[in-house]
N, C-alpha and C. Protein backbone atom coordinates (compact mmCIF):
# COMPACT_ATOMS: atom_id res chain seq x y z
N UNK A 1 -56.61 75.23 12.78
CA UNK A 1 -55.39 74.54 13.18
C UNK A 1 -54.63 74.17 11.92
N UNK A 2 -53.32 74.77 11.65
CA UNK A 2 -52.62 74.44 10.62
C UNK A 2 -52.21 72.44 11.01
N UNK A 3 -51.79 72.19 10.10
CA UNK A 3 -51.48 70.69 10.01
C UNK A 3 -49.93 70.86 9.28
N UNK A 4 -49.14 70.05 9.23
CA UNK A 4 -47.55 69.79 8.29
C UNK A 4 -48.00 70.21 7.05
N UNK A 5 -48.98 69.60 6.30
CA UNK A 5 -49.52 69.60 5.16
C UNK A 5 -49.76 71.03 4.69
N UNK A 6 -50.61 71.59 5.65
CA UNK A 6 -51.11 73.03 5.04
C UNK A 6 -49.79 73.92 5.39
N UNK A 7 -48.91 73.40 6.58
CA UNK A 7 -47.24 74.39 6.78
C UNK A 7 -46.81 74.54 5.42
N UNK A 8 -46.72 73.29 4.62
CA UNK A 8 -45.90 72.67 4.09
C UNK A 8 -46.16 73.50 2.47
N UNK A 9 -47.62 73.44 2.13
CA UNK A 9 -48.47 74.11 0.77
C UNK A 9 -47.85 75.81 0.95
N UNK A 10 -47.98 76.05 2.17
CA UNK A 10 -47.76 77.84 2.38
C UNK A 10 -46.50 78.30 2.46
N UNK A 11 -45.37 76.98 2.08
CA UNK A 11 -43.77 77.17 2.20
C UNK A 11 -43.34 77.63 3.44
N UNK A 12 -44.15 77.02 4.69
CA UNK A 12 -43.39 77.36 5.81
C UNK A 12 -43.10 75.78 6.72
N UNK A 13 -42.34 75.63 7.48
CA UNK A 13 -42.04 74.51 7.74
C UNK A 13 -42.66 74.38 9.11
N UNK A 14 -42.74 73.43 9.66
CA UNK A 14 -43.39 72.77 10.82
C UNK A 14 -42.54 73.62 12.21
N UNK A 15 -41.11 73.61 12.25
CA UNK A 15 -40.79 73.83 12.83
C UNK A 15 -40.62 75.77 13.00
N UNK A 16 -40.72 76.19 11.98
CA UNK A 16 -41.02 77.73 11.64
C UNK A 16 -42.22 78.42 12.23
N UNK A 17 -43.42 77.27 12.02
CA UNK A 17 -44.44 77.84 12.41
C UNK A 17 -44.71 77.62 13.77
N UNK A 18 -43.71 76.99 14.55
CA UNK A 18 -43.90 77.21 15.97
C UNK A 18 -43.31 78.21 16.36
N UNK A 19 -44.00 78.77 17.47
CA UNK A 19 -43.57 79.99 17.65
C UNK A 19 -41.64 79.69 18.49
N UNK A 20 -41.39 80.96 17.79
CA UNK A 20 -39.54 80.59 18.37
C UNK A 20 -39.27 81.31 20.06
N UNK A 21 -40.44 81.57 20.56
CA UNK A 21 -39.92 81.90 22.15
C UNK A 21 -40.36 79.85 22.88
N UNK A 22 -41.69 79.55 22.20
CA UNK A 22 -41.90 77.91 22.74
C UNK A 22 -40.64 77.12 22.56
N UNK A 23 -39.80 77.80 21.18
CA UNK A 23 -38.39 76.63 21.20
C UNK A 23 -37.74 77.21 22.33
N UNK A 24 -37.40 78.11 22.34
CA UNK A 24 -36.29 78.90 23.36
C UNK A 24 -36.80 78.45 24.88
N UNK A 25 -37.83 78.58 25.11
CA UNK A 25 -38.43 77.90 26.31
C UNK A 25 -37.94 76.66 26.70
N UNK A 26 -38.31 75.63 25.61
CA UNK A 26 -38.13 74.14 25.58
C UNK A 26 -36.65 74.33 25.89
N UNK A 27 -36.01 74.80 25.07
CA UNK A 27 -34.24 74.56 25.43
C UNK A 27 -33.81 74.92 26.71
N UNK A 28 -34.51 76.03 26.98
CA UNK A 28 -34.27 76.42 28.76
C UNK A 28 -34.26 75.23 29.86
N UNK A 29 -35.66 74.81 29.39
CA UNK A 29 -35.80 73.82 30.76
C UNK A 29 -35.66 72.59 30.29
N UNK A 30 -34.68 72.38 29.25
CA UNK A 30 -33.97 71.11 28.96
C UNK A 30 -33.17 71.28 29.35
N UNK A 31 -32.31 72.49 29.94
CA UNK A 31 -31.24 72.85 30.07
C UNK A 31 -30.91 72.79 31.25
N UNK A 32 -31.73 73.24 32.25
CA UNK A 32 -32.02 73.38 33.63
C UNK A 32 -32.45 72.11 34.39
N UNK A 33 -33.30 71.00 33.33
CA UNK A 33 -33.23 69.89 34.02
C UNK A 33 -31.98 69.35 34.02
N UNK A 34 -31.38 69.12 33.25
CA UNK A 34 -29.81 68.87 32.92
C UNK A 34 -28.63 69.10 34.11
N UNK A 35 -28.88 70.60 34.45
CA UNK A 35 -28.08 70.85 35.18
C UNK A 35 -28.41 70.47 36.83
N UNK A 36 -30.03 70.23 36.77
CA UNK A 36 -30.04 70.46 38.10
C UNK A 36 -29.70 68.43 38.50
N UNK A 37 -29.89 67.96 37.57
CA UNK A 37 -29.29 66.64 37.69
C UNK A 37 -27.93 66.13 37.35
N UNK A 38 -27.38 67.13 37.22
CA UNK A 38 -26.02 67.35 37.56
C UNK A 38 -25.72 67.48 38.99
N UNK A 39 -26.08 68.39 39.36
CA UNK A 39 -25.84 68.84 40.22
C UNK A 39 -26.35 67.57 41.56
N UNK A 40 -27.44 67.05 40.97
CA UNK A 40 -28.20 65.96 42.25
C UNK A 40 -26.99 65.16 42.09
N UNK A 41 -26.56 64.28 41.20
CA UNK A 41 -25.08 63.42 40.99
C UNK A 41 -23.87 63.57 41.53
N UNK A 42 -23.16 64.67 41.15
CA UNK A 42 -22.40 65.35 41.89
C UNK A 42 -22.40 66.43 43.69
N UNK A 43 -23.56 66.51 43.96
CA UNK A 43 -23.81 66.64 45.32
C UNK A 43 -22.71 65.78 46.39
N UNK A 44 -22.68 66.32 47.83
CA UNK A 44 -21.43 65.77 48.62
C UNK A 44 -22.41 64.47 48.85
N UNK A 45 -21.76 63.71 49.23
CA UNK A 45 -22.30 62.44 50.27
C UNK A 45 -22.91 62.22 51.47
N UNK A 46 -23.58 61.99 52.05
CA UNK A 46 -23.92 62.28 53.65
C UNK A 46 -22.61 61.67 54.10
N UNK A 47 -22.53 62.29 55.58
CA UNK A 47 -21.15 61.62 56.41
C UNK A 47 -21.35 60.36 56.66
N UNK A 48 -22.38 59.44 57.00
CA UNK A 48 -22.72 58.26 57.05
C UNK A 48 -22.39 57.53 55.99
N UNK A 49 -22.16 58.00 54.56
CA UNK A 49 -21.73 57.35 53.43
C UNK A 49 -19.86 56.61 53.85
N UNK A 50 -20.00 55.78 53.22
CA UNK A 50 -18.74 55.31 53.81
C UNK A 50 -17.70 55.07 52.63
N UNK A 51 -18.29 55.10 51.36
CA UNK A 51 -17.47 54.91 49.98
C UNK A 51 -16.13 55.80 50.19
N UNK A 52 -16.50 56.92 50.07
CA UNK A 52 -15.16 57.96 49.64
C UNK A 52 -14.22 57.58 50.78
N UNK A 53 -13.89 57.62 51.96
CA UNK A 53 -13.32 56.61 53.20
C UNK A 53 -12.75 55.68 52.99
N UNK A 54 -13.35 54.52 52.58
CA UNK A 54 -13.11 53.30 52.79
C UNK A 54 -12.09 53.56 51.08
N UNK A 55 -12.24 53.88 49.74
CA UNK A 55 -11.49 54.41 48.76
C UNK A 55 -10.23 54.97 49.10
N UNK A 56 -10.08 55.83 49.90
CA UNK A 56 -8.92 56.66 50.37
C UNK A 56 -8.13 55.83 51.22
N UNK A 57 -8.89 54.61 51.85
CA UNK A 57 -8.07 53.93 52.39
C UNK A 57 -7.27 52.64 51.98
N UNK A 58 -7.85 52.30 50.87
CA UNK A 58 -7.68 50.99 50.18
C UNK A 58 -6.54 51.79 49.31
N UNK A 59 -6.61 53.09 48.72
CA UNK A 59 -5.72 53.71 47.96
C UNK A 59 -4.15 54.02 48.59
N UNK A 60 -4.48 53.74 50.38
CA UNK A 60 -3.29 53.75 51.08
C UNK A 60 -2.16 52.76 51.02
N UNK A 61 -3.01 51.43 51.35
CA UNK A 61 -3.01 50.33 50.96
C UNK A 61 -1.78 49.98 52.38
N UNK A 62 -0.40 49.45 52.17
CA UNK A 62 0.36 48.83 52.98
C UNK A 62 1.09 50.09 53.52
N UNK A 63 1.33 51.01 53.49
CA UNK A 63 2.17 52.29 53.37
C UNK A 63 1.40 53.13 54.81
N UNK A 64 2.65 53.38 55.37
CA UNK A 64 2.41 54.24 57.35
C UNK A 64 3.43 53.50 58.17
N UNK A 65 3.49 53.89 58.79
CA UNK A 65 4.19 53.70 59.91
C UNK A 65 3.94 52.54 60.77
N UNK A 66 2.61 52.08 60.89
CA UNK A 66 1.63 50.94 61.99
C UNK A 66 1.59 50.37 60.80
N UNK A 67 1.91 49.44 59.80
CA UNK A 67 2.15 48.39 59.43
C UNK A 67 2.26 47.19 59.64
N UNK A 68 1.87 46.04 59.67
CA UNK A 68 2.37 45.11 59.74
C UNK A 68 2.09 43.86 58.51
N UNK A 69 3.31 43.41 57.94
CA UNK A 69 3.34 42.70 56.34
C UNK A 69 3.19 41.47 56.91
N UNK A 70 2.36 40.18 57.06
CA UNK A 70 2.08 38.85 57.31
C UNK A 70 1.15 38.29 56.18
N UNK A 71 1.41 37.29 56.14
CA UNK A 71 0.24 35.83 55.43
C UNK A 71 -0.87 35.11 56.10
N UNK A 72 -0.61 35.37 57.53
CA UNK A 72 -0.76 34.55 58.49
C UNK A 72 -2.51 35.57 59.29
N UNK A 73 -3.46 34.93 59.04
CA UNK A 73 -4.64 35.57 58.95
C UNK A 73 -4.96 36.05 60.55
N UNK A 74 -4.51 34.86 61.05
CA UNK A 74 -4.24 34.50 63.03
C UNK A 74 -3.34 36.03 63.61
N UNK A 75 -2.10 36.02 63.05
CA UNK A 75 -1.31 36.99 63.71
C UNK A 75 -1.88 37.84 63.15
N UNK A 76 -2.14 38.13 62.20
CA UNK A 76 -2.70 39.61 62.08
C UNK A 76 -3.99 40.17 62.44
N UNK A 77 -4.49 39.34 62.68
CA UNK A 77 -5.83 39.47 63.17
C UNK A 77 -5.47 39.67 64.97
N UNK A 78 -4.93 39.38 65.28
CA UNK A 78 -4.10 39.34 66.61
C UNK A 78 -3.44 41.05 67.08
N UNK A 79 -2.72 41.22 65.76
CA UNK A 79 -1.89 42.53 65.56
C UNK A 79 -2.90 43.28 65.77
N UNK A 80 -3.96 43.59 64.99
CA UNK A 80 -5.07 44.35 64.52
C UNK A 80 -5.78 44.82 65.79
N UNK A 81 -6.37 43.79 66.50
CA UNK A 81 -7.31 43.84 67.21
C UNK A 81 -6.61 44.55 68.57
N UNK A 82 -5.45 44.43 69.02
CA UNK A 82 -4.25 44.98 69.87
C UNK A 82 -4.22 46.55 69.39
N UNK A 83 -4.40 47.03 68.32
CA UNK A 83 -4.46 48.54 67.89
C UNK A 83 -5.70 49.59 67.50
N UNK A 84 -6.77 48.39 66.78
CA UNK A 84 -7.95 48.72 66.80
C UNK A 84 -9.08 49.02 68.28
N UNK A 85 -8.27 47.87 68.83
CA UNK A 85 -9.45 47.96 70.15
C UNK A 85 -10.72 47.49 70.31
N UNK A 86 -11.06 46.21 69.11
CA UNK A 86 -11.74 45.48 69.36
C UNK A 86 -11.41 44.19 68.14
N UNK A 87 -12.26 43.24 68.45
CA UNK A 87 -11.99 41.87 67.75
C UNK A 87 -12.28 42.42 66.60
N UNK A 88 -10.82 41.47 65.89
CA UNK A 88 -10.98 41.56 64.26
C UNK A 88 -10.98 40.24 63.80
N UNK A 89 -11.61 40.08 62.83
CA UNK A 89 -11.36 38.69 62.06
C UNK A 89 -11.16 38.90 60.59
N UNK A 90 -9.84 38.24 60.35
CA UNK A 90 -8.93 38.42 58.60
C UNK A 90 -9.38 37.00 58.21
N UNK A 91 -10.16 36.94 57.05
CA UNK A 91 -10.30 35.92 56.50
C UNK A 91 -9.28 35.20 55.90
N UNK A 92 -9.24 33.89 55.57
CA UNK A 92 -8.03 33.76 54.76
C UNK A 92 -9.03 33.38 52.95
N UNK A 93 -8.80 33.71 52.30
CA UNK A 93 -8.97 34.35 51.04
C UNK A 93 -8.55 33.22 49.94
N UNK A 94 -9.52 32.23 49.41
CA UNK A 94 -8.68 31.04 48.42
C UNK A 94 -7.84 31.44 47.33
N UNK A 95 -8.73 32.95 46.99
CA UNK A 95 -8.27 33.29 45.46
C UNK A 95 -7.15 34.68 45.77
N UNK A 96 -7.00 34.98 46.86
CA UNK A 96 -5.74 36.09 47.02
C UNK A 96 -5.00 35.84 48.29
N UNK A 97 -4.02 36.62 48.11
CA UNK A 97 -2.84 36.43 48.96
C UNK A 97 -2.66 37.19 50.16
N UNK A 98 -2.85 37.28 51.29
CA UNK A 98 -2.77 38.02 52.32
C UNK A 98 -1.20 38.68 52.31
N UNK A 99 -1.09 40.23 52.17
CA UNK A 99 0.28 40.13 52.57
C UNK A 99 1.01 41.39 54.06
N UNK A 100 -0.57 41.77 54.52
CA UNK A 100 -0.26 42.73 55.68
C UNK A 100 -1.88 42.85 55.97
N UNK A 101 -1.41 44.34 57.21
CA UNK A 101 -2.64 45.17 57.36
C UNK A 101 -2.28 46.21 58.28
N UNK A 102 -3.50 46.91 58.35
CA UNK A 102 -3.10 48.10 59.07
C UNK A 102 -4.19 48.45 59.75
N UNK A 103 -4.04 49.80 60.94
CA UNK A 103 -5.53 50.32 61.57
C UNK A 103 -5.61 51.64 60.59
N UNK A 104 -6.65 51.68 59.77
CA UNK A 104 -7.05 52.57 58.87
C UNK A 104 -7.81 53.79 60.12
N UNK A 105 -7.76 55.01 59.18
CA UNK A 105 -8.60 55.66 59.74
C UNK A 105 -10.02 56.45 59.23
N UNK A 106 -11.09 55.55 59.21
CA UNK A 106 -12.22 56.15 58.32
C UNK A 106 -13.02 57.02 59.73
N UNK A 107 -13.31 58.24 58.63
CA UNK A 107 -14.32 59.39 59.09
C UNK A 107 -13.47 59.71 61.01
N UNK A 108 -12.38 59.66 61.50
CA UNK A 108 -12.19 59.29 62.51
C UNK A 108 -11.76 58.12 63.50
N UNK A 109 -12.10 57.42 62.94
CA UNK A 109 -12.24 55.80 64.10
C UNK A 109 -11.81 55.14 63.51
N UNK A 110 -10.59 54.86 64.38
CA UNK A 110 -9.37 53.44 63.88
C UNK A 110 -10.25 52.37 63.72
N UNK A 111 -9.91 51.27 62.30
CA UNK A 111 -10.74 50.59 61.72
C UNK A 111 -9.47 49.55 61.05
N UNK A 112 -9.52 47.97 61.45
CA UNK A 112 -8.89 47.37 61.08
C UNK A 112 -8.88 46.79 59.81
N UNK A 113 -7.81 47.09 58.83
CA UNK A 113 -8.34 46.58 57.46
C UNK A 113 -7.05 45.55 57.12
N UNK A 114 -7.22 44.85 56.04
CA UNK A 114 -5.97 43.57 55.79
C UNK A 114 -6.28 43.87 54.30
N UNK A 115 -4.75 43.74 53.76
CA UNK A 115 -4.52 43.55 52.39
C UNK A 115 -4.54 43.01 51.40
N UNK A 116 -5.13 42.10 50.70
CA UNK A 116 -4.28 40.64 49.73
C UNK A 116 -4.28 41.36 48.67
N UNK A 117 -3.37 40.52 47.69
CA UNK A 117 -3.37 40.83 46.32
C UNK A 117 -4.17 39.30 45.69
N UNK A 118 -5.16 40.10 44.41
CA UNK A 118 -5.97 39.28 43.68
C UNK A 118 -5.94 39.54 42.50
N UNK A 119 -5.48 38.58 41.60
CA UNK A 119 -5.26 39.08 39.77
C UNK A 119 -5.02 40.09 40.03
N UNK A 120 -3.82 40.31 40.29
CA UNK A 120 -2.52 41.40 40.39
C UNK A 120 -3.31 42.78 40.83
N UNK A 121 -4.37 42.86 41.30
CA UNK A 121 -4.61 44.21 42.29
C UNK A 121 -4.77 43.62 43.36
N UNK A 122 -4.79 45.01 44.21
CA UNK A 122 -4.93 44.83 45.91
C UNK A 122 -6.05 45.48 46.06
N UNK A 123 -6.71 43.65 47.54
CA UNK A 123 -8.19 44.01 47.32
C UNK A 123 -7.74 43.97 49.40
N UNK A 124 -8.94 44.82 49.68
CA UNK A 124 -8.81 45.73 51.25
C UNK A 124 -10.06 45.43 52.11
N UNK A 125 -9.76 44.64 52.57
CA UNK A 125 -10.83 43.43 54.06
C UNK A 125 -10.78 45.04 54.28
N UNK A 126 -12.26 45.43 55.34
CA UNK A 126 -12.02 46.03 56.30
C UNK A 126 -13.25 45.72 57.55
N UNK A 127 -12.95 45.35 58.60
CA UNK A 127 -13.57 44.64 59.32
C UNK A 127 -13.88 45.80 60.52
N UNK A 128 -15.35 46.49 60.29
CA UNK A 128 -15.33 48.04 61.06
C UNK A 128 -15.75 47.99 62.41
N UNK A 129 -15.37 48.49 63.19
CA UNK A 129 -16.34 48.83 64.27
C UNK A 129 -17.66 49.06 64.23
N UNK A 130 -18.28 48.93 65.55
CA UNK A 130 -19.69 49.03 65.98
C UNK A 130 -19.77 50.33 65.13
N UNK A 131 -19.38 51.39 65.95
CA UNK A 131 -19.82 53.01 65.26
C UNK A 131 -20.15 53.44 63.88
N UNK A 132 -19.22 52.60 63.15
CA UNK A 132 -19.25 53.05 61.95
C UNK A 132 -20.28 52.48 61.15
N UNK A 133 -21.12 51.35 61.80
CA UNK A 133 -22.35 51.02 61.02
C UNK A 133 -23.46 51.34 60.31
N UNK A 134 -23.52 52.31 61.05
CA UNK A 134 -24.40 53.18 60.51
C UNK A 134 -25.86 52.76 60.29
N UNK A 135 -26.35 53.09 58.77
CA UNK A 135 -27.33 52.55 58.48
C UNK A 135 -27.79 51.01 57.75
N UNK A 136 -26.67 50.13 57.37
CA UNK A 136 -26.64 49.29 56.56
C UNK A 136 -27.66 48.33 57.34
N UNK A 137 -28.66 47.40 56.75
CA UNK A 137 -29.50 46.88 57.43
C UNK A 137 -28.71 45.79 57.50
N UNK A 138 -29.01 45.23 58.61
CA UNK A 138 -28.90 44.27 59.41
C UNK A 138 -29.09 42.42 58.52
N UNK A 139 -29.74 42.40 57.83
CA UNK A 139 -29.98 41.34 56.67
C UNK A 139 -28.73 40.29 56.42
N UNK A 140 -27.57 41.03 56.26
CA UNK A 140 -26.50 40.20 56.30
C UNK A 140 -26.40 39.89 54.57
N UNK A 141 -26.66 40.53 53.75
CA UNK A 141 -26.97 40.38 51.87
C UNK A 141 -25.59 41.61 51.90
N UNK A 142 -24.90 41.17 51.02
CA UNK A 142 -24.14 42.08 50.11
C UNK A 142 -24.52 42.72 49.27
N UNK A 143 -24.22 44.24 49.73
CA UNK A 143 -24.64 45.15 48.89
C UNK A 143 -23.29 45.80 48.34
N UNK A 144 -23.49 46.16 46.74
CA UNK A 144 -22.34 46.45 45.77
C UNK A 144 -22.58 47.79 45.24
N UNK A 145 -21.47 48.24 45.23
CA UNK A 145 -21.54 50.07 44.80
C UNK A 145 -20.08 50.24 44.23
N UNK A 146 -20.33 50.73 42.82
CA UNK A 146 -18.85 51.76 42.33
C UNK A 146 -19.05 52.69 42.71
N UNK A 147 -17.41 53.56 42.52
CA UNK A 147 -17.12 54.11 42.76
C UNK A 147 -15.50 54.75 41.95
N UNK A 148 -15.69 55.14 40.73
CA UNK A 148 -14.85 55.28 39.66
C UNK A 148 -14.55 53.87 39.51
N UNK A 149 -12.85 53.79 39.65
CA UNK A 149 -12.48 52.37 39.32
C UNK A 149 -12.74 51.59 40.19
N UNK A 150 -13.61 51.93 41.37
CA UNK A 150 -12.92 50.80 42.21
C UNK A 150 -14.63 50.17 42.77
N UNK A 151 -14.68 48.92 42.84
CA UNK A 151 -15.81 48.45 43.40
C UNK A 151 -15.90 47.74 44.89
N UNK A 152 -17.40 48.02 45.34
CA UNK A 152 -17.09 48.19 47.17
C UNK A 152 -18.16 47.10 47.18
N UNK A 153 -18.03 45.94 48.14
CA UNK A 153 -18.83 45.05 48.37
C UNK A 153 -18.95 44.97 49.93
N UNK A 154 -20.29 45.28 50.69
CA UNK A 154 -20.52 45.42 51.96
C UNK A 154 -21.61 44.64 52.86
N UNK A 155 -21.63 44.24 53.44
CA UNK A 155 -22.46 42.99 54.78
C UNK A 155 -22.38 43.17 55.96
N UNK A 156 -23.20 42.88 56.90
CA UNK A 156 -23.39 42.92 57.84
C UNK A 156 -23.01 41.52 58.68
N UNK A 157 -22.35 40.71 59.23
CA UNK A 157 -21.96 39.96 60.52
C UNK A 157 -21.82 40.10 61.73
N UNK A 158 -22.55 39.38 62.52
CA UNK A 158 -22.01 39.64 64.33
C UNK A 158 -22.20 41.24 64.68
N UNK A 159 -23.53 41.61 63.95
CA UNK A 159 -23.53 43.04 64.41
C UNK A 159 -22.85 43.95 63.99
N UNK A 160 -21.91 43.49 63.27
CA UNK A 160 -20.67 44.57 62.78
C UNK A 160 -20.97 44.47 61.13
N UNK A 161 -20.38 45.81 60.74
CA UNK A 161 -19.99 46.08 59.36
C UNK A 161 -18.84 45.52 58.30
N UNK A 162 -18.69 44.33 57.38
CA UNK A 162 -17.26 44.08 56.67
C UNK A 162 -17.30 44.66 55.34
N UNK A 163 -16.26 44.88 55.01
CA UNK A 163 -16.06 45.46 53.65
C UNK A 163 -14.79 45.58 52.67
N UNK A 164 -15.33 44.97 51.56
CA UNK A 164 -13.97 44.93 50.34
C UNK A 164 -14.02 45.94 49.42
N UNK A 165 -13.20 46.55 49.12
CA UNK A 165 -12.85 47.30 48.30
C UNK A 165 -11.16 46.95 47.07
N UNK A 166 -11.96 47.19 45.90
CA UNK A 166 -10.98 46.68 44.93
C UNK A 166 -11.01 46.84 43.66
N UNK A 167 -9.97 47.28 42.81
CA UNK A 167 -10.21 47.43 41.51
C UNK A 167 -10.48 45.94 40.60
N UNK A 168 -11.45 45.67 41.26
CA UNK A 168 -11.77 44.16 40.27
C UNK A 168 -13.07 43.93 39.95
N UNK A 169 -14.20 42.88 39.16
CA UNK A 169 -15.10 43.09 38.60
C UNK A 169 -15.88 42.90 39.62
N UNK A 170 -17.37 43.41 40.08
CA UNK A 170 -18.58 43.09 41.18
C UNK A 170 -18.59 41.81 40.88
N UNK A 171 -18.60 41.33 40.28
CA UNK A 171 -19.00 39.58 40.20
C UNK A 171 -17.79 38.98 41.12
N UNK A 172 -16.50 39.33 40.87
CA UNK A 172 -15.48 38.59 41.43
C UNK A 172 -15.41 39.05 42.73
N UNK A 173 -15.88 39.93 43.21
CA UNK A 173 -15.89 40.96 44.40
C UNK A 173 -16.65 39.81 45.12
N UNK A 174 -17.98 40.35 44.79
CA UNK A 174 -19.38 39.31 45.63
C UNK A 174 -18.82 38.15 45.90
N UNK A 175 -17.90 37.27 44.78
CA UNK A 175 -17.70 35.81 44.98
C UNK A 175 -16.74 35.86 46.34
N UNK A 176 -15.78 36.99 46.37
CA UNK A 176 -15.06 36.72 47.84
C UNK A 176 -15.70 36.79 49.19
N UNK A 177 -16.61 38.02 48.96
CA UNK A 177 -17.16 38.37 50.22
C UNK A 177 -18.54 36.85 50.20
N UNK A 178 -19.02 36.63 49.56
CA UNK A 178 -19.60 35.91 50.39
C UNK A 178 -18.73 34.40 50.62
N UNK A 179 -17.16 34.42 50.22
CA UNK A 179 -16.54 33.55 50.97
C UNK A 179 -16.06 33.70 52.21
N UNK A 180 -15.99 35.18 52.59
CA UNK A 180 -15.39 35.61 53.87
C UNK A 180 -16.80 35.59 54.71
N UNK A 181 -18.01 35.37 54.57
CA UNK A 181 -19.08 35.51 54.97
C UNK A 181 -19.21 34.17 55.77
N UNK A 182 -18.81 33.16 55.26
CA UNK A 182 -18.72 31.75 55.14
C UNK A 182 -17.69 31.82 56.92
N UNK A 183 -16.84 32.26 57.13
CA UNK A 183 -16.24 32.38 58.07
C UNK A 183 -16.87 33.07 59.60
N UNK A 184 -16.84 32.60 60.40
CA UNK A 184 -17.81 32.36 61.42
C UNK A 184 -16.88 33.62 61.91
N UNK A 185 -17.76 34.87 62.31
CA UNK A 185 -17.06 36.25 62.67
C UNK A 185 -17.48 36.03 64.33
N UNK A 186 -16.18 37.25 64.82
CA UNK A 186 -15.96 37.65 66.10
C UNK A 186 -16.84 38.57 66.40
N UNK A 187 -17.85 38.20 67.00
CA UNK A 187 -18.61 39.52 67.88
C UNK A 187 -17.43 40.91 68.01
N UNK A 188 -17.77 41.82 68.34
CA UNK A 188 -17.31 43.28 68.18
C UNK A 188 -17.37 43.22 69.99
């Protein structure tokens, strides 16, 4: 068994005296792990995933036709539930400003969401239907997920699914939702 030492006396180097198909090897399936965890990352989402949805919709924001621009958490929650087709509840929000909402449409199924603005972005209640629940357990704990810029904070109430979406920090996120949590929700 050569050693560095005896590589080293015979003027050949450590890395010389390994054979050069073991490097070429090594680089292969450094290469291939690489990619194939690429590829696991970038993979689609299951349809049950609700990020890319609920993103596309917050990116809509006040803008359509079924609009309606209010402050007023009551009427719009009123508006909402008249288009959605089942009880909605709009929190009213200490640290942002309510200034509309709309019936979004995630994966299919009209879904009532409300607008405010918070340190100058707009952050997107969306208060879902039964259907769209999916798998989120039942626990009622906020669970937090990015998603490029934008961060998604999600819970379970009254059986139903709520959810914020917003370009603002998870810490400031969590602090709303579990203020809207605080608000005694409408059965579905």
């Amino acid at each position: 068994m050569l050693t560095a030492l005896d590589t080293a006396d015979r003027g050949v180097t450590p890395l010389a005296a390994t054979s050069q198909l073991g490097w070429h090897a090594a680089g292969w399936l450094t290469f291939a792990a690489t990619v194939a965890l690429m590829l696991a990352v970038a993979a689609p989402r299951e349809s049950t995933d609700l990020s890319s949805p609920l993103i596309r919709s917050a990116r809509v924001g006040m803008t359509g036709a079924d609009v309606l621009s209010s402050s007023d958490p009551a009427e719009l929650g009123s508006w909402l539930e008249a288009r959605a087709g089942y009880a909605v509840e709009v929190p009213a929000i200490s640290s942002a400003l309510l200034i509309g909402g709309r019936v979004a449409d995630l994966n299919g199924v009209p879904t009532a969401s409300a607008t405010y603005v918070i340190a100058g972005n707009h952050l997107t209640y969306f208060d879902l239907p039964n259907e769209l629940r999916g798998a989120l357990p039942a626990d009622e704990q906020v669970r937090t997920m990015s998603h490029g810029e934008f961060n998604i904070a999600m819970w379970t109430a009254a059986e139903s699914v709520r959810a914020l979406v917003a370009r603002i920090g998870s810490r400031e996120l969590v602090a709303v939702a579990q203020e809207c949590r605080r608000v005694e929700p409408k059965p579905h």
